[in-house]
C-alpha atoms as a PDB file:
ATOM      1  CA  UNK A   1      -6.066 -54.600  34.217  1.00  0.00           C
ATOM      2  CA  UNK A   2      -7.739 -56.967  31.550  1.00  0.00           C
ATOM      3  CA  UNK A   3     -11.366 -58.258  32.120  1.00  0.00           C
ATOM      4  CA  UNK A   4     -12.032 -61.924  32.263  1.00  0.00           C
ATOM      5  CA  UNK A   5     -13.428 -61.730  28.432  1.00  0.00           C
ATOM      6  CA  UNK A   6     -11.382 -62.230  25.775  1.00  0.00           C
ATOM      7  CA  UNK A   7     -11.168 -59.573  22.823  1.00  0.00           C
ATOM      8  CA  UNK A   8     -12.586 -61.125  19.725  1.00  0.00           C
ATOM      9  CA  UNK A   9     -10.581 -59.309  16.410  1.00  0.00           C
ATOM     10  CA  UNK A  10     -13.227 -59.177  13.770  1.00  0.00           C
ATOM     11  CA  UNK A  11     -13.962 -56.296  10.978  1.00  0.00           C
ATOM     12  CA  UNK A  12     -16.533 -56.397   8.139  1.00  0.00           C
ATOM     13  CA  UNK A  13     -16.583 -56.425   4.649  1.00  0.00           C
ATOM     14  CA  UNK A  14     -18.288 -53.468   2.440  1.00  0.00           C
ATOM     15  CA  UNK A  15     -21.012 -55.914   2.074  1.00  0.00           C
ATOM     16  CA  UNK A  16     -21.502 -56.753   6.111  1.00  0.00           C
ATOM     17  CA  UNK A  17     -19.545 -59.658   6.107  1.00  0.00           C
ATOM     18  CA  UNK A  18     -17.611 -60.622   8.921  1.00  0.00           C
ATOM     19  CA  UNK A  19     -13.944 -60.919   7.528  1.00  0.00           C
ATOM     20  CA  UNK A  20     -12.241 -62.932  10.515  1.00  0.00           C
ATOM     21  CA  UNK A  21     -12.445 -63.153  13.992  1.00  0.00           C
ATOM     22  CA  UNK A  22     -11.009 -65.020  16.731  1.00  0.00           C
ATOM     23  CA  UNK A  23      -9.015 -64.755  20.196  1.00  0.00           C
ATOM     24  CA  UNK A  24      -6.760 -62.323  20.906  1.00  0.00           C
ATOM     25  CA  UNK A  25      -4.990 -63.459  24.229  1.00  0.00           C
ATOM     26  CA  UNK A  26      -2.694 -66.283  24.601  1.00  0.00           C
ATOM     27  CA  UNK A  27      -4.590 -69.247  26.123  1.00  0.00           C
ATOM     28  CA  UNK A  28      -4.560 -72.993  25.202  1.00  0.00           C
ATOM     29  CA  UNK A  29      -7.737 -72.451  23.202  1.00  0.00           C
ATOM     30  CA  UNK A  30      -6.217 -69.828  21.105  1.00  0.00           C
ATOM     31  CA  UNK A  31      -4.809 -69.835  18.054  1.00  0.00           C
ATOM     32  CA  UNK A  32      -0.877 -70.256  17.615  1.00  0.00           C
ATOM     33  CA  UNK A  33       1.161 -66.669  17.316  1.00  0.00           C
ATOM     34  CA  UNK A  34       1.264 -66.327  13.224  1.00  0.00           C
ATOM     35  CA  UNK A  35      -2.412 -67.801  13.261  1.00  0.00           C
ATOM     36  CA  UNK A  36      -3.144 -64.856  15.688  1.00  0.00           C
ATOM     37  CA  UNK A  37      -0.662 -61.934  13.411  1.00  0.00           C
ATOM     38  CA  UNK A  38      -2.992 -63.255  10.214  1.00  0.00           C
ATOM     39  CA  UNK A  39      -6.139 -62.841  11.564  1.00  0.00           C
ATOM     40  CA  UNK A  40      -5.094 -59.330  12.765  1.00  0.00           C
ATOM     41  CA  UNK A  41      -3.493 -58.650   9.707  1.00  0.00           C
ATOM     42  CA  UNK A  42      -6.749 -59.502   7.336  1.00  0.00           C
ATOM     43  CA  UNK A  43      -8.884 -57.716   9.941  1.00  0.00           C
ATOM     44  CA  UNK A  44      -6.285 -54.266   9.669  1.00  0.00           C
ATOM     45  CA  UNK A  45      -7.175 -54.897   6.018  1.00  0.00           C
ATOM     46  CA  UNK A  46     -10.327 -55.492   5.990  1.00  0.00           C
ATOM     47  CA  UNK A  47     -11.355 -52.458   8.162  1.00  0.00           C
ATOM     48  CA  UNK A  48      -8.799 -50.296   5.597  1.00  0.00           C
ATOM     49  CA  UNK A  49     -10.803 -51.900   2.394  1.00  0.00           C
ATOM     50  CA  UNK A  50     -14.303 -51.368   4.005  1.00  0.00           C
ATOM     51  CA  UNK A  51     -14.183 -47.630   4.119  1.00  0.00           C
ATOM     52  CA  UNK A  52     -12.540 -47.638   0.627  1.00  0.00           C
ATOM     53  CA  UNK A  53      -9.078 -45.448   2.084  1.00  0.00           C
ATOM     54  CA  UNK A  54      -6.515 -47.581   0.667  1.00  0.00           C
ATOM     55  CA  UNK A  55      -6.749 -44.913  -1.724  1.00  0.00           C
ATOM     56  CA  UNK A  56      -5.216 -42.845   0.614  1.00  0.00           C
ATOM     57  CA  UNK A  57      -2.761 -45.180   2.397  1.00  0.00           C
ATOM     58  CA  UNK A  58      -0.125 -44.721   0.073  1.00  0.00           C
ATOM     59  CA  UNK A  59       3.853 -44.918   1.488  1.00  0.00           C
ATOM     60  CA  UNK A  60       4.757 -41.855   2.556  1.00  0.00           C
ATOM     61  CA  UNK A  61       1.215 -41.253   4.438  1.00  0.00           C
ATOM     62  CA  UNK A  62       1.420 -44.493   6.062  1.00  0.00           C
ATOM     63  CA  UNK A  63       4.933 -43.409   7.349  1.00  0.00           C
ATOM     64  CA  UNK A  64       3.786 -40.142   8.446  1.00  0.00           C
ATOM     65  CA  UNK A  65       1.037 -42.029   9.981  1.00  0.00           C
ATOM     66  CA  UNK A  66       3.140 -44.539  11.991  1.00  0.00           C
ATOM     67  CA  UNK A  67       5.694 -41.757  12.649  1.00  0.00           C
ATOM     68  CA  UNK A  68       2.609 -39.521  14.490  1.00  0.00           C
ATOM     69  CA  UNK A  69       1.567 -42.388  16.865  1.00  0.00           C
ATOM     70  CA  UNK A  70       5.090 -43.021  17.627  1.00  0.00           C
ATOM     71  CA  UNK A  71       5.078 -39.450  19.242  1.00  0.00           C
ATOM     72  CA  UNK A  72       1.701 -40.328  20.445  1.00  0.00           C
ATOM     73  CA  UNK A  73       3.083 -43.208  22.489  1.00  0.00           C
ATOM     74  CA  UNK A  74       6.349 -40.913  23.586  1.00  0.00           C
ATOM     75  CA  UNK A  75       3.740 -37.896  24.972  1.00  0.00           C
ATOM     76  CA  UNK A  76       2.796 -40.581  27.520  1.00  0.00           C
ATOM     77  CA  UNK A  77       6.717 -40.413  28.875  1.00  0.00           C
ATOM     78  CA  UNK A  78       6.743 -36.800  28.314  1.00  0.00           C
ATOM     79  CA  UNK A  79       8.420 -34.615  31.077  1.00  0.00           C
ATOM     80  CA  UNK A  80       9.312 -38.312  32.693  1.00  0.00           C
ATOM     81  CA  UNK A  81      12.354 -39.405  34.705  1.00  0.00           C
ATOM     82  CA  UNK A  82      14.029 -42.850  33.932  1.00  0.00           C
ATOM     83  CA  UNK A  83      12.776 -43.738  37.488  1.00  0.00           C
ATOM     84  CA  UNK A  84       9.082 -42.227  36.617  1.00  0.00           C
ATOM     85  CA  UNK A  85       8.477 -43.973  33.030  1.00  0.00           C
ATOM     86  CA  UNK A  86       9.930 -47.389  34.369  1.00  0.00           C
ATOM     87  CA  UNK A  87       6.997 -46.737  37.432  1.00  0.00           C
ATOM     88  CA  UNK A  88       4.376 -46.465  34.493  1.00  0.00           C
ATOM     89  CA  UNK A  89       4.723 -50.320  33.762  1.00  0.00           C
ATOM     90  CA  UNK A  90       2.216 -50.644  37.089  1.00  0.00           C
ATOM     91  CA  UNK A  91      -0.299 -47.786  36.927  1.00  0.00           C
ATOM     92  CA  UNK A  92      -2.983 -49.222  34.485  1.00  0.00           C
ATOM     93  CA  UNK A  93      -4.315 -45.797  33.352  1.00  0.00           C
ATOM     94  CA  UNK A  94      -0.728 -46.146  31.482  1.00  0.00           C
ATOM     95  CA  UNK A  95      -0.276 -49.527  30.785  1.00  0.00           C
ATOM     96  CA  UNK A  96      -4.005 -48.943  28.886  1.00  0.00           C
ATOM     97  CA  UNK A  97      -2.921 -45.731  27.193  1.00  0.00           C
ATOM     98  CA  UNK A  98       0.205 -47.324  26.247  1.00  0.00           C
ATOM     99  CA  UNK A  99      -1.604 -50.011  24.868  1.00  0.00           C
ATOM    100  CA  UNK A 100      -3.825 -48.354  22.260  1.00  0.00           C
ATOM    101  CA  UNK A 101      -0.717 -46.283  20.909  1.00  0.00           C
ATOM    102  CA  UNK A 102       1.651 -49.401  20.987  1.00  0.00           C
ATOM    103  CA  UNK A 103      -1.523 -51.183  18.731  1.00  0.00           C
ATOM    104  CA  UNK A 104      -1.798 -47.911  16.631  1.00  0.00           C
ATOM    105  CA  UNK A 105       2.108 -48.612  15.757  1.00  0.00           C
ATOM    106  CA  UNK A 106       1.334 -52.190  14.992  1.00  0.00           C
ATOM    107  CA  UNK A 107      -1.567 -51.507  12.964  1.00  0.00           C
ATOM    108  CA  UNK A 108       0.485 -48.472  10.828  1.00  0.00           C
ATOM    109  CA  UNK A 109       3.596 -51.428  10.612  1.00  0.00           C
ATOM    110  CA  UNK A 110       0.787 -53.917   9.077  1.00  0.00           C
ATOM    111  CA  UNK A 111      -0.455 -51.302   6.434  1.00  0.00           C
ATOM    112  CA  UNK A 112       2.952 -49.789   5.478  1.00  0.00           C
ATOM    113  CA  UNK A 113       4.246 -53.928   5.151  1.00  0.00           C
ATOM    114  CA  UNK A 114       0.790 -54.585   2.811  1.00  0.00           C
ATOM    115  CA  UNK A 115       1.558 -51.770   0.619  1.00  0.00           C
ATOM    116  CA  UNK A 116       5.114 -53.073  -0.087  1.00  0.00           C
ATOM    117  CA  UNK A 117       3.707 -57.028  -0.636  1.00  0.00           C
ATOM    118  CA  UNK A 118       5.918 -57.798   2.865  1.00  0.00           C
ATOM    119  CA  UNK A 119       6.145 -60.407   4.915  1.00  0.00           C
ATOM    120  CA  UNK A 120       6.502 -58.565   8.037  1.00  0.00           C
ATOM    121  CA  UNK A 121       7.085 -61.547  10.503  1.00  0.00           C
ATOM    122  CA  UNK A 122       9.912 -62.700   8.055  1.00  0.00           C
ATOM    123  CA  UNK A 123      11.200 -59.210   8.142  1.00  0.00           C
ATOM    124  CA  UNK A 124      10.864 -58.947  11.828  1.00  0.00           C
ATOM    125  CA  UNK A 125      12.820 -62.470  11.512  1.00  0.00           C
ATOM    126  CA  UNK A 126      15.314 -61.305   9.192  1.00  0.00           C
ATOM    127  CA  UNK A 127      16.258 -57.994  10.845  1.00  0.00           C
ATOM    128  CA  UNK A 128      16.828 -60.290  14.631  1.00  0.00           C
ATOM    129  CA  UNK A 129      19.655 -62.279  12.602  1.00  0.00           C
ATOM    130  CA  UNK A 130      20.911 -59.147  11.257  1.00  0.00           C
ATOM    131  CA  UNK A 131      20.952 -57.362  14.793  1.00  0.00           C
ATOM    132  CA  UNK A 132      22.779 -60.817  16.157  1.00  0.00           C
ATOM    133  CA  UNK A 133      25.204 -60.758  13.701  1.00  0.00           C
ATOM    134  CA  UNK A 134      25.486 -56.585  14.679  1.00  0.00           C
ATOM    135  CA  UNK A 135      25.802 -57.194  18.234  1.00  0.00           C
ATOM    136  CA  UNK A 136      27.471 -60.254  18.896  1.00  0.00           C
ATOM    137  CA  UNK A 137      26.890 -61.585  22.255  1.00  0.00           C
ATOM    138  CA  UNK A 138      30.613 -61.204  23.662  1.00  0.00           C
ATOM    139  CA  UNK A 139      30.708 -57.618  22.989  1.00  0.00           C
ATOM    140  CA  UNK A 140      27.867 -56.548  23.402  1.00  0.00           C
ATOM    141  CA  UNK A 141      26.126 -57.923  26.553  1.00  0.00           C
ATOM    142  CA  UNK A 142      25.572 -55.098  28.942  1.00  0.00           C
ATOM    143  CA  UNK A 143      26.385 -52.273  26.787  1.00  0.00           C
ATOM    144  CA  UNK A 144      25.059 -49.932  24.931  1.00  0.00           C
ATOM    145  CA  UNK A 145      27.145 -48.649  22.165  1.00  0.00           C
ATOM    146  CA  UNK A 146      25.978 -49.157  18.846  1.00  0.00           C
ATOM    147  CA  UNK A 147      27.556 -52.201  16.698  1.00  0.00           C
ATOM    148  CA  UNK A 148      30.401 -49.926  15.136  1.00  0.00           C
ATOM    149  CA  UNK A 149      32.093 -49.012  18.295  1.00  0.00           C
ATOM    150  CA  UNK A 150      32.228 -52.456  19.706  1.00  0.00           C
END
């Protein structure tokens, strides 16, 4: 369970600078959604820049990267019933755990979309339309066969 604070994003420049900061969690206060992605973004990049390893965040590491906490986030279902992972949603030793790997994902889909110049919202966008236009509502509500054998 979350504390009453709210999680400021922020990272630092080479030089000490603070690069961006802001709120995290959804209140009236915050910033809107793609105001929120940015600041995460340029804060994923800033942190990357600081420690000079963009050098080493070329494509196929950053998908090897992203592909590692993916099984990072499936170890916590590991050995898991249907039943059991579904019962993970309200232990919050899990939900946490699940948290930092689901982030660690994120952060890996930021870096791999920076070194291709992406916009990954409008990618995220454009790959929703394509799904809907995949899985058309009247054939594929409450299934789950895969859009060629509709």
């Amino acid at each position: 369970m979350q504390s009453g604070r709210h999680a400021e994003v922020s990272a630092q420049d080479d030089q000490g600078h603070r690069a961006v900061s802001g709120d995290c969690h959804g209140d009236h206060s915050s910033p809107s959604g793609s105001d929120r992605f940015e600041r995460v973004r340029r804060a994923m990049i800033a942190f990357r820049d600081a420690r000079e390893w963009k050098q080493f965040h070329d494509p196929k590491n950053l998908a090897e990267g992203l592909s590692l906490e993916a099984a990072e986030l499936l170890e916590v279902f590991q050995w898991k019933t249907t039943d059991e992972a579904r019962a993970l949603t309200g232990d919050s030793a899990a939900r946490a755990k699940v948290a930092e790997e689901v982030a660690d994902c994120f952060l890996y889909c930021v870096l791999v979309a920076d070194a291709f110049g992406l916009d990954l919202i409008d990618a995220a966008q454009r790959k929703l339309a394509a799904n809907e236009m995949k899985y058309p509502l009247d054939k594929s509500r409450g299934r789950r066969d895969k859009y060629d054998a509709l």
